[in-house]
Protein backbone atom coordinates (compact mmCIF):
# COMPACT_ATOMS: atom_id res chain seq x y z
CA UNK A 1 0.00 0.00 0.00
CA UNK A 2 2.97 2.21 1.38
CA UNK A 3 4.36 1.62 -2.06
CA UNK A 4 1.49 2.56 -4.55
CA UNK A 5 1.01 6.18 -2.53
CA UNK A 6 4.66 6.82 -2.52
CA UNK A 7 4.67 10.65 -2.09
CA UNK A 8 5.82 12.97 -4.45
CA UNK A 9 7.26 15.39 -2.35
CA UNK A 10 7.98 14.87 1.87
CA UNK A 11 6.06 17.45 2.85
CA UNK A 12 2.25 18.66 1.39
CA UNK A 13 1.90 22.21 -0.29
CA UNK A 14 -0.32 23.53 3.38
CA UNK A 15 -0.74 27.27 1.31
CA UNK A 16 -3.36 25.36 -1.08
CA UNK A 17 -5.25 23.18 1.50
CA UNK A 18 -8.64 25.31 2.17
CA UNK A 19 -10.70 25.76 4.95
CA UNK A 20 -11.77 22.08 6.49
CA UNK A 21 -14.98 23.69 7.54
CA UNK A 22 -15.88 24.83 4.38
CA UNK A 23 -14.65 22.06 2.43
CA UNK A 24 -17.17 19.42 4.76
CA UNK A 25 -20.13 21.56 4.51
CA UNK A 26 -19.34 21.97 0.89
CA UNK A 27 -18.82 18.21 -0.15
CA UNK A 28 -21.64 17.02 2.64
CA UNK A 29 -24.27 19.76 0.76
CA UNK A 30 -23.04 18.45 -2.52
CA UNK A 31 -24.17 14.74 -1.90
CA UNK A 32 -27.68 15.58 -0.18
CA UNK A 33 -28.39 17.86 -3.50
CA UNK A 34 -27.53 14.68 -5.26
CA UNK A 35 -29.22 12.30 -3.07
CA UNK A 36 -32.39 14.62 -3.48
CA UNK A 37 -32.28 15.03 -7.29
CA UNK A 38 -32.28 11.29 -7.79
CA UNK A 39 -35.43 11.08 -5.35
CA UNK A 40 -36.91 13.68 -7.50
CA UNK A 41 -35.88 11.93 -10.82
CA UNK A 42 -37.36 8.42 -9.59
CA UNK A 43 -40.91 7.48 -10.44
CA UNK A 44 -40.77 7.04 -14.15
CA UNK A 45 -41.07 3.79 -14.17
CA UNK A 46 -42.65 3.55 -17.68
CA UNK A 47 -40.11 5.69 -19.11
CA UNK A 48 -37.21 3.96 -17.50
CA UNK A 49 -38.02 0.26 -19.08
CA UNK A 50 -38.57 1.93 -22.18
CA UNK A 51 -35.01 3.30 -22.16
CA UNK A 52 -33.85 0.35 -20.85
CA UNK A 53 -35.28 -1.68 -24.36
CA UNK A 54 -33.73 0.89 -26.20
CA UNK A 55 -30.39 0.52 -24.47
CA UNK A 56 -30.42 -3.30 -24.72
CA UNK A 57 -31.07 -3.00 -28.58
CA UNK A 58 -28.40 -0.47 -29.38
CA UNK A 59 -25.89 -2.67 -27.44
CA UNK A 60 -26.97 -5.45 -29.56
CA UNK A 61 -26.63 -3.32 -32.73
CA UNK A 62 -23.23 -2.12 -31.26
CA UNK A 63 -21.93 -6.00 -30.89
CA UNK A 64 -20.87 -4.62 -27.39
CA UNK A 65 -20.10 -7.61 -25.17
CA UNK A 66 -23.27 -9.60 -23.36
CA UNK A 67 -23.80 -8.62 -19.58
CA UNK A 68 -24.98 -12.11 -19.49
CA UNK A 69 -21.41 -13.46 -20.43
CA UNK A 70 -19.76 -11.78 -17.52
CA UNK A 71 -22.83 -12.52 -15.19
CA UNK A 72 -22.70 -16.23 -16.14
CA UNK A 73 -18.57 -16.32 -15.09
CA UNK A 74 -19.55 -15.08 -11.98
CA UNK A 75 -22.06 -17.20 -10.89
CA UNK A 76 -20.21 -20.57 -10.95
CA UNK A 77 -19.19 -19.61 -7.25
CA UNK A 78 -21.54 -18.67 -4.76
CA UNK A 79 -18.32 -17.32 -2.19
CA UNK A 80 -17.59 -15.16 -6.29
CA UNK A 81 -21.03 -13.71 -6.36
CA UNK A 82 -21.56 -12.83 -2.48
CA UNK A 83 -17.63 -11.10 -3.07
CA UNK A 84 -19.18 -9.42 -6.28
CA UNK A 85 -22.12 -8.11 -3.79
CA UNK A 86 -20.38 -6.94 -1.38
CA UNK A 87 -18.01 -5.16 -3.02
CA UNK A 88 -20.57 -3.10 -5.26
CA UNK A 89 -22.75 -2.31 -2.02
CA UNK A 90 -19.42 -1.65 0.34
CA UNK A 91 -16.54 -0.45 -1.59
CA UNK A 92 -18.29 2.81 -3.23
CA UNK A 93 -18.26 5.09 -0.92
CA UNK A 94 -15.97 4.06 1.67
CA UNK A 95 -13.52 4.05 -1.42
CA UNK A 96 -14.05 8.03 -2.76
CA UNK A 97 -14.47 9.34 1.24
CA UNK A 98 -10.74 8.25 1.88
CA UNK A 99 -9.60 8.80 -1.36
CA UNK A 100 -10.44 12.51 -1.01
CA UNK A 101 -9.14 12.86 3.04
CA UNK A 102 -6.09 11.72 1.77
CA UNK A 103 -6.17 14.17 -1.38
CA UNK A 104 -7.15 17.01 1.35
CA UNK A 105 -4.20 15.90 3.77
CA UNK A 106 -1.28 15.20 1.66
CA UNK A 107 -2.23 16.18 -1.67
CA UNK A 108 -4.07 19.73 -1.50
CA UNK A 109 -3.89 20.93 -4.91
CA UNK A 110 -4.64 17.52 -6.21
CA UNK A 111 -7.39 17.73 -3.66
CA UNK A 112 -8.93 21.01 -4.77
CA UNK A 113 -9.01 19.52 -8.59
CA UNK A 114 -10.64 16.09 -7.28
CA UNK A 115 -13.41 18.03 -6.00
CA UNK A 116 -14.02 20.28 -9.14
CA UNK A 117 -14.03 17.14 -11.54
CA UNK A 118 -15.52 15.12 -9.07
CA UNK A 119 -18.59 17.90 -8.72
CA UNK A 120 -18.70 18.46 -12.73
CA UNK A 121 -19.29 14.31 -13.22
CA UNK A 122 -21.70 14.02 -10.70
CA UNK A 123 -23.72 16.71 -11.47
CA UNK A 124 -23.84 15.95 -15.54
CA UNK A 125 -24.57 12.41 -14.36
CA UNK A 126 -27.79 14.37 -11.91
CA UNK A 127 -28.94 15.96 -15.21
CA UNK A 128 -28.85 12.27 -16.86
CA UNK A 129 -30.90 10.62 -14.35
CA UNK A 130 -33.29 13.38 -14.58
CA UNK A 131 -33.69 13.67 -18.42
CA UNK A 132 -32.99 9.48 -19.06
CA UNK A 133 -34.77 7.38 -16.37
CA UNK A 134 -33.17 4.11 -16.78
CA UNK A 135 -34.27 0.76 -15.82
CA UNK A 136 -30.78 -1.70 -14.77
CA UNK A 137 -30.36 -4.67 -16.78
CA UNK A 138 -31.81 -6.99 -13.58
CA UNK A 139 -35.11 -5.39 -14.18
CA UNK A 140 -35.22 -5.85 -18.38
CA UNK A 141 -36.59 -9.77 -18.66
CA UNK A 142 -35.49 -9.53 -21.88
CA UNK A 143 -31.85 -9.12 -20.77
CA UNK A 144 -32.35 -12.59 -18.75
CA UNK A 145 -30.38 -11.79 -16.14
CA UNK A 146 -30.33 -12.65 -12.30
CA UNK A 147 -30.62 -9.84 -9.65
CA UNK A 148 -27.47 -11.40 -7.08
CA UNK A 149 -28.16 -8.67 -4.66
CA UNK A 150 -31.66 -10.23 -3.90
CA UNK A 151 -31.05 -13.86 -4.38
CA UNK A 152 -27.04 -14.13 -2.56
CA UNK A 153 -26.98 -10.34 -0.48
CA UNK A 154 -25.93 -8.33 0.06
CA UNK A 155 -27.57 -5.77 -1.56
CA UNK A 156 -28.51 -1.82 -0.93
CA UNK A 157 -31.74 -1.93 -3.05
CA UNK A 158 -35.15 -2.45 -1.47
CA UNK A 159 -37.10 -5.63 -3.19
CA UNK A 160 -39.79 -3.42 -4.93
CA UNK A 161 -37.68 -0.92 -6.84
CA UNK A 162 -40.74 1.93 -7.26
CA UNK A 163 -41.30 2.01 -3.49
CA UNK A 164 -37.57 2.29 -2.73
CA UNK A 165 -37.13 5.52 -0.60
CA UNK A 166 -33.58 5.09 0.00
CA UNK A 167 -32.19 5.13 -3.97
CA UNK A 168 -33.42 5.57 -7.37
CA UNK A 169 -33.24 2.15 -9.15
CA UNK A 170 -34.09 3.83 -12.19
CA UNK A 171 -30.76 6.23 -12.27
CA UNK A 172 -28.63 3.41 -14.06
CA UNK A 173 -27.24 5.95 -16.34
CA UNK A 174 -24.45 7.09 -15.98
CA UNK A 175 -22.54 4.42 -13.51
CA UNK A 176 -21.34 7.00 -10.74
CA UNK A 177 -20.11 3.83 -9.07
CA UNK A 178 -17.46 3.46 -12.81
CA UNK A 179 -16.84 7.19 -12.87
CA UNK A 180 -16.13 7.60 -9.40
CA UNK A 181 -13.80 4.32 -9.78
CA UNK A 182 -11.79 6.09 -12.74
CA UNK A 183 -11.10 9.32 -11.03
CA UNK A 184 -9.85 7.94 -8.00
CA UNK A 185 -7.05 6.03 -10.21
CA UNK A 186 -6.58 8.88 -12.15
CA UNK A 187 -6.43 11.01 -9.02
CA UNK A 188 -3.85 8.92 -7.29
CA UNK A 189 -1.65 8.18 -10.51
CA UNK A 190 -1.36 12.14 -11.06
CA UNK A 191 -0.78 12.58 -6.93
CA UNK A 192 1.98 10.13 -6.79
CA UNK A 193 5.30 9.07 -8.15
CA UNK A 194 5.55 5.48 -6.71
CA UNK A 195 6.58 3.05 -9.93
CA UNK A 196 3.66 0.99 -8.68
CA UNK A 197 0.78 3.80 -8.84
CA UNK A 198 -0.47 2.59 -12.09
CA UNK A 199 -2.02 -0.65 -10.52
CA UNK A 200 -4.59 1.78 -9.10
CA UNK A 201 -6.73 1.15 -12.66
CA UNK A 202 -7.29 -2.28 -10.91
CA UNK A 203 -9.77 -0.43 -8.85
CA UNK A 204 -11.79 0.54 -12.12
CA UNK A 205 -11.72 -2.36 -13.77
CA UNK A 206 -12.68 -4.39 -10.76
CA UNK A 207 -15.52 -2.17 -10.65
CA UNK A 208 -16.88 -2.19 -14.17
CA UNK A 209 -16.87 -6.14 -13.58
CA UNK A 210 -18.70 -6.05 -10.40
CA UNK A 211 -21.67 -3.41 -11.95
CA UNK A 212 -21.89 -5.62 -14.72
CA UNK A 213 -21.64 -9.23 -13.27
CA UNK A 214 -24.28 -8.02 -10.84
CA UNK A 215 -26.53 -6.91 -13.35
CA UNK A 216 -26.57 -3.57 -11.75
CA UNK A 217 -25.47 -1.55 -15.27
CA UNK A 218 -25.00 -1.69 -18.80
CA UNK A 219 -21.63 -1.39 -20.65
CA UNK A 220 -23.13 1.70 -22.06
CA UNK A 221 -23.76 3.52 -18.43
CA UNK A 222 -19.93 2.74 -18.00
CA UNK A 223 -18.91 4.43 -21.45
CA UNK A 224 -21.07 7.21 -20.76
CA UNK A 225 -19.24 7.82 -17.12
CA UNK A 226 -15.86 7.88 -19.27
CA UNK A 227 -17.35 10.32 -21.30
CA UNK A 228 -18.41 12.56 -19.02
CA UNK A 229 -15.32 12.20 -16.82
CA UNK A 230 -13.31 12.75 -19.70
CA UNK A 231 -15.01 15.71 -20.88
CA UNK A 232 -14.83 17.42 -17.32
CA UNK A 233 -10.48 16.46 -17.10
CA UNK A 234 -10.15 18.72 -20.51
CA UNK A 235 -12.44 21.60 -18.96
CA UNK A 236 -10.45 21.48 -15.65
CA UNK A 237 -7.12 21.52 -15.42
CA UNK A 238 -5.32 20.91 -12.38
CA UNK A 239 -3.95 24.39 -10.56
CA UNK A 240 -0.39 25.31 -11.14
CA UNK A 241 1.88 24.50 -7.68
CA UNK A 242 2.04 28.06 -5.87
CA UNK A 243 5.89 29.45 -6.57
CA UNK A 244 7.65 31.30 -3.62
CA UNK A 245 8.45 34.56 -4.42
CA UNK A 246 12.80 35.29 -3.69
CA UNK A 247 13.29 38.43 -1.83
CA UNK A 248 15.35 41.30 -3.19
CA UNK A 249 19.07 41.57 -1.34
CA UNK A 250 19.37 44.55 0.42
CA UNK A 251 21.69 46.75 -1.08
CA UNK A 252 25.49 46.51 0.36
CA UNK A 253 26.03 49.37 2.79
CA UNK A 254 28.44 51.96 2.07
CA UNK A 255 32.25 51.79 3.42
CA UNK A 256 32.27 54.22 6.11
CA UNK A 257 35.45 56.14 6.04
CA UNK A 258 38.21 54.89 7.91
CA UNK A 259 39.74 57.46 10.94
CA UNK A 260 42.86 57.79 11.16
CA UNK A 261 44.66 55.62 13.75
CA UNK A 262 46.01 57.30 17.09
CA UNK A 263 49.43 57.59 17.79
CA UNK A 264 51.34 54.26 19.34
CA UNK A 265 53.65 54.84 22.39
CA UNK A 266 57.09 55.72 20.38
CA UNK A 267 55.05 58.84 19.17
CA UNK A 268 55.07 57.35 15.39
CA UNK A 269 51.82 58.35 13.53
CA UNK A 270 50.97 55.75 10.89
CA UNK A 271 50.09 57.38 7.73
CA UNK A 272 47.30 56.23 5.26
CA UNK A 273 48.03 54.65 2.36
CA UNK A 274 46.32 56.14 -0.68
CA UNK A 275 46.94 55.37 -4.20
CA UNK A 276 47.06 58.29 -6.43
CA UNK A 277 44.87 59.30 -9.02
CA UNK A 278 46.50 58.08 -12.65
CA UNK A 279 48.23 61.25 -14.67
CA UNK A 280 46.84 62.60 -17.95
CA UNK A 281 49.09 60.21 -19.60
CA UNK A 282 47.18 57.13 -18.04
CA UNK A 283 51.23 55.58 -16.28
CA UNK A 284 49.88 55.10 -12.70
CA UNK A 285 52.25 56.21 -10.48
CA UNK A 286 53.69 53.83 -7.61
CA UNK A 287 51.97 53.92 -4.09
CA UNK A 288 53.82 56.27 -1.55
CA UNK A 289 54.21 55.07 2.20
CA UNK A 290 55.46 57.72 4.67
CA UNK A 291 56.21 57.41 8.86
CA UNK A 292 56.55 60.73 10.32
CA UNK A 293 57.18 61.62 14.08
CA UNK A 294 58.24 64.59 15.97
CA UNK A 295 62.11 63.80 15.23
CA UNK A 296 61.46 63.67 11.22
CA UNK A 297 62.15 60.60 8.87
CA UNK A 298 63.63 56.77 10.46
């Protein structure tokens, strides 16, 4: 683990980390405006298996791979499926809350760019869910698929998906759970400098098997997540690292002029040296050194 977050520098730009009190209230209003827009977006049932044909069909016509082919691989083990389960119902959230603590504590600038992608998917995927109610491949009997959450557990879905007041079962597309996946590895690999960060796409991949093998998504609400998340990495670019300003050197002081040095016990008065002023000519004439006391010349 040590070895995959492998700092970049020892110690975190602090001058970009902002306010912790703003930042919660921020990212905790964020995800109850989200939570509330896919309550409002729910209840379209009719609408939502009708996009859900259409989506089936286009897959078809795209030869995209069968969600039963992944879904059937799966299903051999019953200790494969219940891992599958739990990992789609546990590892979501968990997953993006410490990736972006860590982001806020060692990473800040990485952190503040996190949260504006992070805020741009999410809410493009709100305006999806609102304007594409979408039905989940478990639901679509044409799709012939089995709902694992239900029949091995866990799951976070109620049994009757129209009286579920806990999540829309009809927000399918996008797949936050694939977009939020992506930036996290793309957030870490960008954060970090360990040899080893690139084994964070793991975390993706796993992901788009789980939402799949589960029967929770579509290939399509994964591609559409990339799309989106790709879209919002060109409009945002991550903020330059603050550089510290140098200081200006003082100018040197002046020489203050030297006094003249008293007279030692003998009487002697040291003279100055100076160094005359070249002649017209340009010969510079040699230095002159001179002792004087009060008997004349030594």
């Amino acid at each position: 683990m040590n070895a995959l977050i492998e700092p970049a520098d020892r110690e975190p730009d602090t001058s970009a980390r902002p306010s912790p009190v703003r930042e919660l209230l921020l990212v905790v209003g964020l995800f109850l405006v989200y939570k509330l827009g896919r309550q409002v977006a729910g209840g379209h049932v009719d609408e939502a298996y009708r996009n859900a044909d259409h989506v089936w069909d286009f897959e078809r016509w795209a030869h995209l791979p069968d969600e039963g082919s992944v879904q059937r691989a799966v299903l051999h083990s019953d200790s494969l499926v219940h891992i599958a389960n739990t990992y789609y119902a546990t590892v979501h959230f968990p997953a993006i809350v410490l990736f972006l603590a860590w982001l806020y504590w060692r990473r800040p600038r990485h952190y503040v760019w996190t949260r504006r992608v992070l805020t741009a998917l999410t809410g493009a995927a709100l305006v999806l869910h609102l304007l594409v109610p979408l039905a989940p491949p478990r639901m679509l009997a044409e799709a012939h698929l089995v709902d694992t959450g239900q029949r091995f557990g866990p799951t976070v879905y109620a049994a009757a998906p129209a009286k579920d007041t806990l999540a829309n079962q009809f927000a399918a597309m996008p797949s936050l759970h694939f977009g939020w996946a992506l930036m996290i590895a793309i957030g870490l690999i960008a954060a970090t400098r360990s040899r080893y960060r690139w084994l964070w796409l793991l975390h993706p991949l796993i992901t788009l098997l789980v939402i799949v093998a589960t029967a929770n998504h579509y290939w399509l609400d994964s591609i559409v997540a990339a799309v989106l998340l790709a879209a919002a990495l060109v409009c945002i670019k991550l903020p330059a690292p603050k550089v510290a300003s140098t200081p200006e050197e003082p100018p040197a002081p002046a020489t203050a002029p030297v006094a003249p040095a008293p007279p030692d016990e003998a009487g002697a008065v040291p003279v100055s040296v100076r160094v005359p002023r070249p002649s017209a000519d340009g010969a510079r004439p040699e230095p002159v050194r001179a002792l004087a006391d009060h008997g004349g010349c030594r």
